[in-house]
C-alpha atoms as a PDB file:
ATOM      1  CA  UNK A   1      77.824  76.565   7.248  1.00  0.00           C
ATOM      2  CA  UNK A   2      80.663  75.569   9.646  1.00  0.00           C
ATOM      3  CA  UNK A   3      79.891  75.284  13.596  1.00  0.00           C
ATOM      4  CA  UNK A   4      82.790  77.560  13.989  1.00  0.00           C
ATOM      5  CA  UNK A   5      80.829  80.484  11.498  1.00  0.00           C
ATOM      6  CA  UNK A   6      79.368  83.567  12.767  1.00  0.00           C
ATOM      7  CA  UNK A   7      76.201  84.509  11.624  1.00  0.00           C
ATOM      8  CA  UNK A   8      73.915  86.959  11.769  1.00  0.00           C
ATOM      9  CA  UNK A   9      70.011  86.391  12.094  1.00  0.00           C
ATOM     10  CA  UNK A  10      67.609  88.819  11.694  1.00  0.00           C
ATOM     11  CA  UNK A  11      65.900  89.629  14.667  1.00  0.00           C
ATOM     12  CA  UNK A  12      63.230  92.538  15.729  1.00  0.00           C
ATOM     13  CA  UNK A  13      65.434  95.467  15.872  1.00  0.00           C
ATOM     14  CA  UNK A  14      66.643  94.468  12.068  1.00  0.00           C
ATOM     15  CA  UNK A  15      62.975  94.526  11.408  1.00  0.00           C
ATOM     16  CA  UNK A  16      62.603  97.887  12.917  1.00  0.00           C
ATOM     17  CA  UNK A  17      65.723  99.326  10.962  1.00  0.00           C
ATOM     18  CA  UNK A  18      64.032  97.996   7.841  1.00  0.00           C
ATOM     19  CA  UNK A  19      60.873  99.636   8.426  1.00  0.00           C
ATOM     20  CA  UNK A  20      62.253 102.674   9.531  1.00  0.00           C
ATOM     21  CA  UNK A  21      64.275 103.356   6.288  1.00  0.00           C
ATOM     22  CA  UNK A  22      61.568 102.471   3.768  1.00  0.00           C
ATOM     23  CA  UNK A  23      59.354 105.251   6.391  1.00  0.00           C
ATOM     24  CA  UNK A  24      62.272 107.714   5.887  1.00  0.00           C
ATOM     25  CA  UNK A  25      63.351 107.189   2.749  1.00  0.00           C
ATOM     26  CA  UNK A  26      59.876 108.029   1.740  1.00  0.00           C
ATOM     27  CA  UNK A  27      59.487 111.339   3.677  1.00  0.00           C
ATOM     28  CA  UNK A  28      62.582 112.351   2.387  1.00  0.00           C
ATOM     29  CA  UNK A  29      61.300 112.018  -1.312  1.00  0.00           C
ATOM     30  CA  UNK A  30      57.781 113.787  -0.454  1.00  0.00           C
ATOM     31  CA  UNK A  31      60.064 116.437   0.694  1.00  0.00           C
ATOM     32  CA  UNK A  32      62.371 116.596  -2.209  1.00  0.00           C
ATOM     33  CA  UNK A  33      59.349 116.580  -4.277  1.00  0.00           C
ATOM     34  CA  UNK A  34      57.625 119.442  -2.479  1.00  0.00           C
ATOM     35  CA  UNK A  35      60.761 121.650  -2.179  1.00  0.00           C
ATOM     36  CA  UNK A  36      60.652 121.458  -6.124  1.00  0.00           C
ATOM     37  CA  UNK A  37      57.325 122.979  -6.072  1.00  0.00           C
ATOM     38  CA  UNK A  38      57.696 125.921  -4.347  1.00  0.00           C
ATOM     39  CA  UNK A  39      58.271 129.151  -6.137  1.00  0.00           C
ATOM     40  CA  UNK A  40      60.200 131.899  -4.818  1.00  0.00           C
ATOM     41  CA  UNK A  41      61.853 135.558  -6.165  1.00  0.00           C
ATOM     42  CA  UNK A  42      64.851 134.802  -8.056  1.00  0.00           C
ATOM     43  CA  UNK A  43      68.080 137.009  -8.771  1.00  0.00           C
ATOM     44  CA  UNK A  44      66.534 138.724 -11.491  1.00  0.00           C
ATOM     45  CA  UNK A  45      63.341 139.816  -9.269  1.00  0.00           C
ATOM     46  CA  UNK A  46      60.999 137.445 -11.187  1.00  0.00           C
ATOM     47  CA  UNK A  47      59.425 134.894  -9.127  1.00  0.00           C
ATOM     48  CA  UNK A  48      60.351 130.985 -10.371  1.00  0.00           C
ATOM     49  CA  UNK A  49      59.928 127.245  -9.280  1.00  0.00           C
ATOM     50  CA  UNK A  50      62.153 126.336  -6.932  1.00  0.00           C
ATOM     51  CA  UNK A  51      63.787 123.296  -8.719  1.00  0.00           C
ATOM     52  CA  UNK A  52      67.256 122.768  -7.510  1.00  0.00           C
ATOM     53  CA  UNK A  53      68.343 119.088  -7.501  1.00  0.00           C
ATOM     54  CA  UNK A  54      71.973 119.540  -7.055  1.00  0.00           C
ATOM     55  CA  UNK A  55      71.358 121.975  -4.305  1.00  0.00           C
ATOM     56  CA  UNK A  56      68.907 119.267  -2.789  1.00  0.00           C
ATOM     57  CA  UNK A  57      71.809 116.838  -3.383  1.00  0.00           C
ATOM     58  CA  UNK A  58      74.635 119.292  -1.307  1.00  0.00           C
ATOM     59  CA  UNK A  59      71.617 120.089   1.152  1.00  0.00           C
ATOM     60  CA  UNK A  60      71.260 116.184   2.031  1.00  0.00           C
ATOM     61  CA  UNK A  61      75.115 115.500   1.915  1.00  0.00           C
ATOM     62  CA  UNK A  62      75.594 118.212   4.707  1.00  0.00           C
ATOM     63  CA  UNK A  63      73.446 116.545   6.805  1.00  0.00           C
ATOM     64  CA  UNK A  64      75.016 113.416   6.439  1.00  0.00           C
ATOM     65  CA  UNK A  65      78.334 114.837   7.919  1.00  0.00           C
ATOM     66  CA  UNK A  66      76.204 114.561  11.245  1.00  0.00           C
ATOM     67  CA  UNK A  67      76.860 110.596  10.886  1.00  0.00           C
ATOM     68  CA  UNK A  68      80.679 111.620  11.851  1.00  0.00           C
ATOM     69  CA  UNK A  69      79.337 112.980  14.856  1.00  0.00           C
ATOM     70  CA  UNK A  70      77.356 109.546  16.123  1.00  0.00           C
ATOM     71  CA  UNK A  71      80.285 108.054  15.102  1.00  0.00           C
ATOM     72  CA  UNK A  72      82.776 109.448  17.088  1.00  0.00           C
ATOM     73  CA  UNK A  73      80.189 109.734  19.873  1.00  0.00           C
ATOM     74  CA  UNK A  74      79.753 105.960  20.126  1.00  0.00           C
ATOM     75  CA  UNK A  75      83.711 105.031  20.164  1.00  0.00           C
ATOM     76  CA  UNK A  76      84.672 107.796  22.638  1.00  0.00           C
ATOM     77  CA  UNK A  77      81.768 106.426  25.138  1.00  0.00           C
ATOM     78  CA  UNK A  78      81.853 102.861  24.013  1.00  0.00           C
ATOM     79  CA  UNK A  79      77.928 102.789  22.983  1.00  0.00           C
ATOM     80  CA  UNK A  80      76.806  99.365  22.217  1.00  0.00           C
ATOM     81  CA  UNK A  81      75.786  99.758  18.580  1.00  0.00           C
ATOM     82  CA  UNK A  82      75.571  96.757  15.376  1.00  0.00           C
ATOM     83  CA  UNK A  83      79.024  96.901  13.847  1.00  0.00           C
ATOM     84  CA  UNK A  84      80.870  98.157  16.450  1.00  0.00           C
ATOM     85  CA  UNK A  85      83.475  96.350  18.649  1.00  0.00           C
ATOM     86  CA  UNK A  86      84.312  98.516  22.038  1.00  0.00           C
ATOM     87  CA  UNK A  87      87.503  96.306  24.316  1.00  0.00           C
ATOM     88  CA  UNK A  88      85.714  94.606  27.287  1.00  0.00           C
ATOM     89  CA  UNK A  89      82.368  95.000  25.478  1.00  0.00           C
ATOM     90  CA  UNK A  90      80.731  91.769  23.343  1.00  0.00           C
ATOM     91  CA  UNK A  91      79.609  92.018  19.785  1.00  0.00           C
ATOM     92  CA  UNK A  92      75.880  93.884  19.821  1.00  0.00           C
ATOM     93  CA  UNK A  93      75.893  91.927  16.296  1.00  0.00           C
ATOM     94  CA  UNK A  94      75.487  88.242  17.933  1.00  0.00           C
ATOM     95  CA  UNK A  95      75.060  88.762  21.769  1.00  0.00           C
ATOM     96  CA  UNK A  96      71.896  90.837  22.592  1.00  0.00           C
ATOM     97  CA  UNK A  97      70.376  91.155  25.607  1.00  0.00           C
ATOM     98  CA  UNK A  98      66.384  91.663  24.169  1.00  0.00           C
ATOM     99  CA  UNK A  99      64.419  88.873  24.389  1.00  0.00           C
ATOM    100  CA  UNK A 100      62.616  90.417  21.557  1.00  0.00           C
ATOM    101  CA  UNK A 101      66.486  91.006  19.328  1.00  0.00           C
ATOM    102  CA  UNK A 102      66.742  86.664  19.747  1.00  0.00           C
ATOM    103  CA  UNK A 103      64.047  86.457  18.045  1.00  0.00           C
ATOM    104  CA  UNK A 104      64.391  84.971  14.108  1.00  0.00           C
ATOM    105  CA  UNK A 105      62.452  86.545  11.765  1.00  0.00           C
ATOM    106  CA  UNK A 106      62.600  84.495   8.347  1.00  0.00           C
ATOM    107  CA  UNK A 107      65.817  83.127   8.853  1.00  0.00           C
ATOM    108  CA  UNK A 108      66.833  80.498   6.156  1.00  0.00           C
ATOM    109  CA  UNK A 109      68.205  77.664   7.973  1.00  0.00           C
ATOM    110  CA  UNK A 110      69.327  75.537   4.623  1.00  0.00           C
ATOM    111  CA  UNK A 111      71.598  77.479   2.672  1.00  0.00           C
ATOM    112  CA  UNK A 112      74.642  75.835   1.655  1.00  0.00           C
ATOM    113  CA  UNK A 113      76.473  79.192   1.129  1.00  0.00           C
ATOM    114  CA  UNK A 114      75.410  83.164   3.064  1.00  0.00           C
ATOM    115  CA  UNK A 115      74.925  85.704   0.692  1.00  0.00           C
ATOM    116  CA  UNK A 116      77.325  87.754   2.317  1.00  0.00           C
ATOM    117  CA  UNK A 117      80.469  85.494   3.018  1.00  0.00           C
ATOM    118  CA  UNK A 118      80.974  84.635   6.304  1.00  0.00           C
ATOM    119  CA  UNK A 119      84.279  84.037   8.138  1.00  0.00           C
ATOM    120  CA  UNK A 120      85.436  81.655  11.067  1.00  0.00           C
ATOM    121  CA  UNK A 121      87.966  84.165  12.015  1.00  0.00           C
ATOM    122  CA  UNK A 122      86.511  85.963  15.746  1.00  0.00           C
ATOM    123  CA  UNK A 123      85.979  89.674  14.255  1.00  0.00           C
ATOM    124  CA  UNK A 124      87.300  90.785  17.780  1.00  0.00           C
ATOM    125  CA  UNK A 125      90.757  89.639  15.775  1.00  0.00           C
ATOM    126  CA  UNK A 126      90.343  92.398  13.495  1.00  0.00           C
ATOM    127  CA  UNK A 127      92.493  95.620  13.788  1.00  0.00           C
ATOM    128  CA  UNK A 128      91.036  99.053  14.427  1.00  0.00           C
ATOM    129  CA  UNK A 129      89.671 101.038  11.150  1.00  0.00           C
ATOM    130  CA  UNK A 130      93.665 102.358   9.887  1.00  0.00           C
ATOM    131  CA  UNK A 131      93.238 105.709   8.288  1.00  0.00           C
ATOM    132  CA  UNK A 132      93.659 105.342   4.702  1.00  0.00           C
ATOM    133  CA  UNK A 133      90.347 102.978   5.550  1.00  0.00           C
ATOM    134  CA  UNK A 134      88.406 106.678   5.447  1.00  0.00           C
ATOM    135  CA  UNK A 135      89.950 107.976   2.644  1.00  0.00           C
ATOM    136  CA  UNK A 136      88.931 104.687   0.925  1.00  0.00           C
ATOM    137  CA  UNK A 137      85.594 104.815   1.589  1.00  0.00           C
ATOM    138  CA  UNK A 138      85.590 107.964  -0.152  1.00  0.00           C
ATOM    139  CA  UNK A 139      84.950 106.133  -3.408  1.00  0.00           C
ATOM    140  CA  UNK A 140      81.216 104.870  -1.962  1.00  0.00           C
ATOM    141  CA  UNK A 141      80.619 108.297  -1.130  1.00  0.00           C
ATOM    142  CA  UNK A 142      81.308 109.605  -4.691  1.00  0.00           C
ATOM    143  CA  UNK A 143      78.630 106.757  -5.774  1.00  0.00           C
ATOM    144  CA  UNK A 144      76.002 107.811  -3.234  1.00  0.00           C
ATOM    145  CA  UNK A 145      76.561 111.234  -4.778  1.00  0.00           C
ATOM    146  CA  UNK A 146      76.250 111.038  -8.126  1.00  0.00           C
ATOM    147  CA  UNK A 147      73.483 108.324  -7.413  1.00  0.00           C
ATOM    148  CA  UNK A 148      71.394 110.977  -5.464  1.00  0.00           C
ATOM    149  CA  UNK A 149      71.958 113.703  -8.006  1.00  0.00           C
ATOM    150  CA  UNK A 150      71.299 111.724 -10.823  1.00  0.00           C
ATOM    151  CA  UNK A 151      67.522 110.539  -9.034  1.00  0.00           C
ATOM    152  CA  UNK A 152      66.720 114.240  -8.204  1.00  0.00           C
ATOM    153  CA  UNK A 153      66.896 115.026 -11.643  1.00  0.00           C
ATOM    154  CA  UNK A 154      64.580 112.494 -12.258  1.00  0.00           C
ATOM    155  CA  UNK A 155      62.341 113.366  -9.747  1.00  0.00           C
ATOM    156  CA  UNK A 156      61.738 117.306 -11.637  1.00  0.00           C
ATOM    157  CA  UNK A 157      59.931 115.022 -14.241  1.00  0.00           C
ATOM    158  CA  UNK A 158      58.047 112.253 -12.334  1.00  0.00           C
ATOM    159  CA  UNK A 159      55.507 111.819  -9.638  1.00  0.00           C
ATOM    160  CA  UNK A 160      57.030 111.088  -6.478  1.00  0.00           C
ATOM    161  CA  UNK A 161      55.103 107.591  -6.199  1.00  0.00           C
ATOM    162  CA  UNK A 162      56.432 106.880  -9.515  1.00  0.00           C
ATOM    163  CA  UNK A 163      60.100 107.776  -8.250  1.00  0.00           C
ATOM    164  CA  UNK A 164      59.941 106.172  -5.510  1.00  0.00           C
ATOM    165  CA  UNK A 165      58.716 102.959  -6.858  1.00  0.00           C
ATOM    166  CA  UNK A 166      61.596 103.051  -9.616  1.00  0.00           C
ATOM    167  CA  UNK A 167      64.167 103.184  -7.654  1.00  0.00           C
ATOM    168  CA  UNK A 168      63.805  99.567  -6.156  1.00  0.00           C
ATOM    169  CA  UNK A 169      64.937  98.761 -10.040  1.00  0.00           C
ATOM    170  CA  UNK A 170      68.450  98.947  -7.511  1.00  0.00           C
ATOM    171  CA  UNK A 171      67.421  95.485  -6.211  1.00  0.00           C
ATOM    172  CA  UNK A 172      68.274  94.002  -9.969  1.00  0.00           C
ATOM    173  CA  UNK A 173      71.321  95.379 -10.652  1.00  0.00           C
ATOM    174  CA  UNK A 174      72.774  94.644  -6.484  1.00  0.00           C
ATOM    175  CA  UNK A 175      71.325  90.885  -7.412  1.00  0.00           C
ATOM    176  CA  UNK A 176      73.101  91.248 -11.417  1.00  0.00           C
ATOM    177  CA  UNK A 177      76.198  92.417  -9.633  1.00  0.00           C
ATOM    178  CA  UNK A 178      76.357  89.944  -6.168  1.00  0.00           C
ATOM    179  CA  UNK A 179      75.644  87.176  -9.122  1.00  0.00           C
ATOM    180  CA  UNK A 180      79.089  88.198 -11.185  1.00  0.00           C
ATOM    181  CA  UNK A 181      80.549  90.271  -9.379  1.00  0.00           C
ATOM    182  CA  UNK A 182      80.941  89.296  -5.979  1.00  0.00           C
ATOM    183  CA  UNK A 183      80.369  85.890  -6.901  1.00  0.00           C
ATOM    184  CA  UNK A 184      77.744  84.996  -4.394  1.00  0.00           C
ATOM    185  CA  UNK A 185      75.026  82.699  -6.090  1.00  0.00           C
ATOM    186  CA  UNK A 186      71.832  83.527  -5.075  1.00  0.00           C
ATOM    187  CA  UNK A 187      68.599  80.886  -4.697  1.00  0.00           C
ATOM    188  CA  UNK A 188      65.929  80.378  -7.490  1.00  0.00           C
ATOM    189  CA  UNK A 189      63.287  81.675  -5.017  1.00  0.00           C
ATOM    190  CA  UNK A 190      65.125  85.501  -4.800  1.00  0.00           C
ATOM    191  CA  UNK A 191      65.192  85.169  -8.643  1.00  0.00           C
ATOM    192  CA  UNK A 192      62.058  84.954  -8.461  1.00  0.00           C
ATOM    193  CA  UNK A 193      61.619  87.696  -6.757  1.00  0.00           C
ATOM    194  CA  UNK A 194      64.302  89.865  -8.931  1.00  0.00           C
ATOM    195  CA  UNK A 195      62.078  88.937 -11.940  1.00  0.00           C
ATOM    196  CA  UNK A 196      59.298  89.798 -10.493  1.00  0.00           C
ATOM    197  CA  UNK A 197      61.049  93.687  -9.490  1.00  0.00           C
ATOM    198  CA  UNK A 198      61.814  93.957 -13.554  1.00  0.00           C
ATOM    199  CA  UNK A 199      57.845  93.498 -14.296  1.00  0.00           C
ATOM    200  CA  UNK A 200      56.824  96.011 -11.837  1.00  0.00           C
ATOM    201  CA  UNK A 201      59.546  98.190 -13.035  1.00  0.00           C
ATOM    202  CA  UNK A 202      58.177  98.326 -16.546  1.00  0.00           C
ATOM    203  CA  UNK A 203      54.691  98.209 -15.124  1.00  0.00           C
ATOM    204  CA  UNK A 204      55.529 101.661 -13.351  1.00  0.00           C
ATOM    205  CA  UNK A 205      57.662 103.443 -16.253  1.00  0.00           C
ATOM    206  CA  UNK A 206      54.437 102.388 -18.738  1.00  0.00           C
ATOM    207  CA  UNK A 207      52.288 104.205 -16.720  1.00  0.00           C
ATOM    208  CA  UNK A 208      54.453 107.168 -16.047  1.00  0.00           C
ATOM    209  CA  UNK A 209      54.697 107.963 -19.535  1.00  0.00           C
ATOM    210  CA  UNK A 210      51.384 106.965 -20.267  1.00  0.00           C
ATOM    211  CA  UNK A 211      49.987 109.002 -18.042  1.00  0.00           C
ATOM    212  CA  UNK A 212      52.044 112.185 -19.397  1.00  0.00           C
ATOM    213  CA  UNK A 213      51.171 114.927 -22.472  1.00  0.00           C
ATOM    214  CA  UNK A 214      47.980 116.409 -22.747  1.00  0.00           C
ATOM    215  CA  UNK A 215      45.979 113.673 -22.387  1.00  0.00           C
ATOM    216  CA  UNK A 216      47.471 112.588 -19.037  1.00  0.00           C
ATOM    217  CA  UNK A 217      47.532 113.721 -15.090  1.00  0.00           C
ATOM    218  CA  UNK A 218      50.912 114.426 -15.244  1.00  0.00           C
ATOM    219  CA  UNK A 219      52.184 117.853 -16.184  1.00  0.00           C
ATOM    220  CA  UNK A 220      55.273 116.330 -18.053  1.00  0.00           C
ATOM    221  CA  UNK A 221      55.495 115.854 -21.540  1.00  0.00           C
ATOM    222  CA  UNK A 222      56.071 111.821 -22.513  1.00  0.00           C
ATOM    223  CA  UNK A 223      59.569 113.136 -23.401  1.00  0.00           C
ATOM    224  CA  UNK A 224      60.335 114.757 -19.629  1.00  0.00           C
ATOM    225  CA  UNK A 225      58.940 111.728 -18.249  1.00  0.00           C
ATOM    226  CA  UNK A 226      61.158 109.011 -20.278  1.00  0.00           C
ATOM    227  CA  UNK A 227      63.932 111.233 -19.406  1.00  0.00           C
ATOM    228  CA  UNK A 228      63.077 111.490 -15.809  1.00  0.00           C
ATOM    229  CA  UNK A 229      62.535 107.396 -16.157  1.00  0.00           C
ATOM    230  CA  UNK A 230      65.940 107.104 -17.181  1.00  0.00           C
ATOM    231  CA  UNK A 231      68.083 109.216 -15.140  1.00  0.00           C
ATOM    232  CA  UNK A 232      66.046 107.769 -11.949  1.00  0.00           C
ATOM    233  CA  UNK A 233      67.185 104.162 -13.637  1.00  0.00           C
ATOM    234  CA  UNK A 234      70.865 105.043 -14.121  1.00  0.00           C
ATOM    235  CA  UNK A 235      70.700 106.858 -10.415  1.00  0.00           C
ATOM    236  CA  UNK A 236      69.764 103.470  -8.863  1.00  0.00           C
ATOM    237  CA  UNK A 237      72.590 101.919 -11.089  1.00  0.00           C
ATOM    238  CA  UNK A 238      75.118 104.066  -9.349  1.00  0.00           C
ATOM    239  CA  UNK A 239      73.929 103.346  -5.859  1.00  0.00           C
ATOM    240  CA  UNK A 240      74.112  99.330  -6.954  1.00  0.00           C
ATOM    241  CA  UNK A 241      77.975  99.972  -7.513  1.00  0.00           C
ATOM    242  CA  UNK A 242      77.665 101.726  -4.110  1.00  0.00           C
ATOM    243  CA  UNK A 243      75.783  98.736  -2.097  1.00  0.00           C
ATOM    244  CA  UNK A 244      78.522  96.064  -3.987  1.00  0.00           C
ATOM    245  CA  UNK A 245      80.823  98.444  -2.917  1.00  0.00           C
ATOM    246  CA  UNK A 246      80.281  98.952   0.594  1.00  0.00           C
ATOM    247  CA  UNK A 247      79.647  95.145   1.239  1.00  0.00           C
ATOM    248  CA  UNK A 248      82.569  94.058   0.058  1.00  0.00           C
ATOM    249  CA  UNK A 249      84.487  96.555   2.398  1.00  0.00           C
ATOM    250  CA  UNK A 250      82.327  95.381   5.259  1.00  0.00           C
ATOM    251  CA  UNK A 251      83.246  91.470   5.181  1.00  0.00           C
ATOM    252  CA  UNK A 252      86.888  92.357   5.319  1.00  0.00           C
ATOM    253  CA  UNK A 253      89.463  90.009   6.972  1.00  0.00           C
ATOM    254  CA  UNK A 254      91.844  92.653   7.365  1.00  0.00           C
ATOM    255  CA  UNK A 255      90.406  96.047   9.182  1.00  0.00           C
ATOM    256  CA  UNK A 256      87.186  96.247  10.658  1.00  0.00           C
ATOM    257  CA  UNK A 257      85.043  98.702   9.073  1.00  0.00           C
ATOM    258  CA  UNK A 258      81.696  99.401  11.036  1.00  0.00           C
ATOM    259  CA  UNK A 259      78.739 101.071   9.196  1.00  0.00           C
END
């Protein structure tokens, strides 16, 4: 990497963010999971389970409209925040004022190429985020959308710790798609590790359908719980395209995008 290259280490706010979604992420499944549970009086007067995933799906996209809100919030007061770039302000990205944010946290110091390309070019150089930048990141959105729907589905036939454990089958189709897609070539070692995600993968959709029909713990038939397997699979498929997606439109020359 050039001298003139900005990079990005990964400090002890990163490591916070990254512990905070996997924390999150997993409420927010034990909740989806328990909301299908319930049982309430439907239309007819009869009381049934509560099992709505597309309504869990339009439930979870309203809140995310709130993300509007903190962003508008942080350009009209000019909040220091990762990814944004406020006039007079420097980049939170590289310049921190923590002692503990300096701090590298498994940074690799030998690679001959960054996973995510890297440009010479000072990002203050970009131009503001034009508008037909938020009707183009529409498109990520639609992924996230069907992605979600698709893994609530999933979850009426599955265990939530089998869900949730499926779902990081993601991590080898963003590595598949970063390899020949985005055409970032990625170390033996986080093969490794990608091979390793495909064994625990079938590991965890074994036991899930082991574990089903009469025999089993699970209440779902071996044929719910292949089905749930699958759409969960092709959900975390979708949200792939999404993460390719989305970090391609991030290391832009041209506009600056912030998350």
């Amino acid at each position: 990497m050039g001298s003139g290259e900005k990079t990005h280490k990964c400090g002890f706010w990163e490591l916070l963010i990254f512990l905070a979604a996997i924390v999150t992420g997993t409420a927010c499944s034990i909740c989806s999971k328990t909301m299908m549970q319930l049982h309430s009086v439907g239309i007819d007067g009869n009381v049934e389970q509560f099992s709505k995933p597309i309504f869990q799906t339009f439930g979870m996209f309203v809140g995310m409209l709130f993300g509007l809100v903190m962003h508008w919030i942080v350009l009209m007061f000019k909040i220091p925040f990762p990814g944004y770039e406020h006039e007079g302000l420097e980049d939170p990205d590289v310049e921190m004022t923590s002692s503990a944010a300096k701090t590298k946290y498994g940074v690799i110091n030998t690679e001959a190429t960054p996973l995510v390309s890297q440009t010479s070019k000072s990002t203050n150089g970009k131009t503001k985020t034009p508008l037909w930048m938020y009707f183009f990141l529409v498109i990520p959105s639609i992924f996230d959308l069907a992605a979600t729907a698709l893994c609530m589905m999933g979850l009426r036939y599955l265990d939530v710790s089998i869900y949730q454990l499926l779902r990081g089958s993601g991590i080898i189709f963003v590595a598949l798609m970063k390899q020949h897609v985005l055409g970032d070539s990625l170390y033996k070692f986080q093969w490794f590790g990608v091979c390793w995600n495909v064994i625990s993968v079938i590991l965890v959709g074994s036991t899930a359908i082991l574990n089903s029909g009469e025999n089993g713990q699970s209440n779902a038939e071996p044929g719910e719980a292949l089905l749930g397997i699958v759409l969960v699979m092709l959900g975390a498929f979708v949200q792939a395209l999404q993460f390719v997606f989305e970090e391609k439109v991030m290391t832009m020359d041209e506009v600056s995008v912030p998350p």
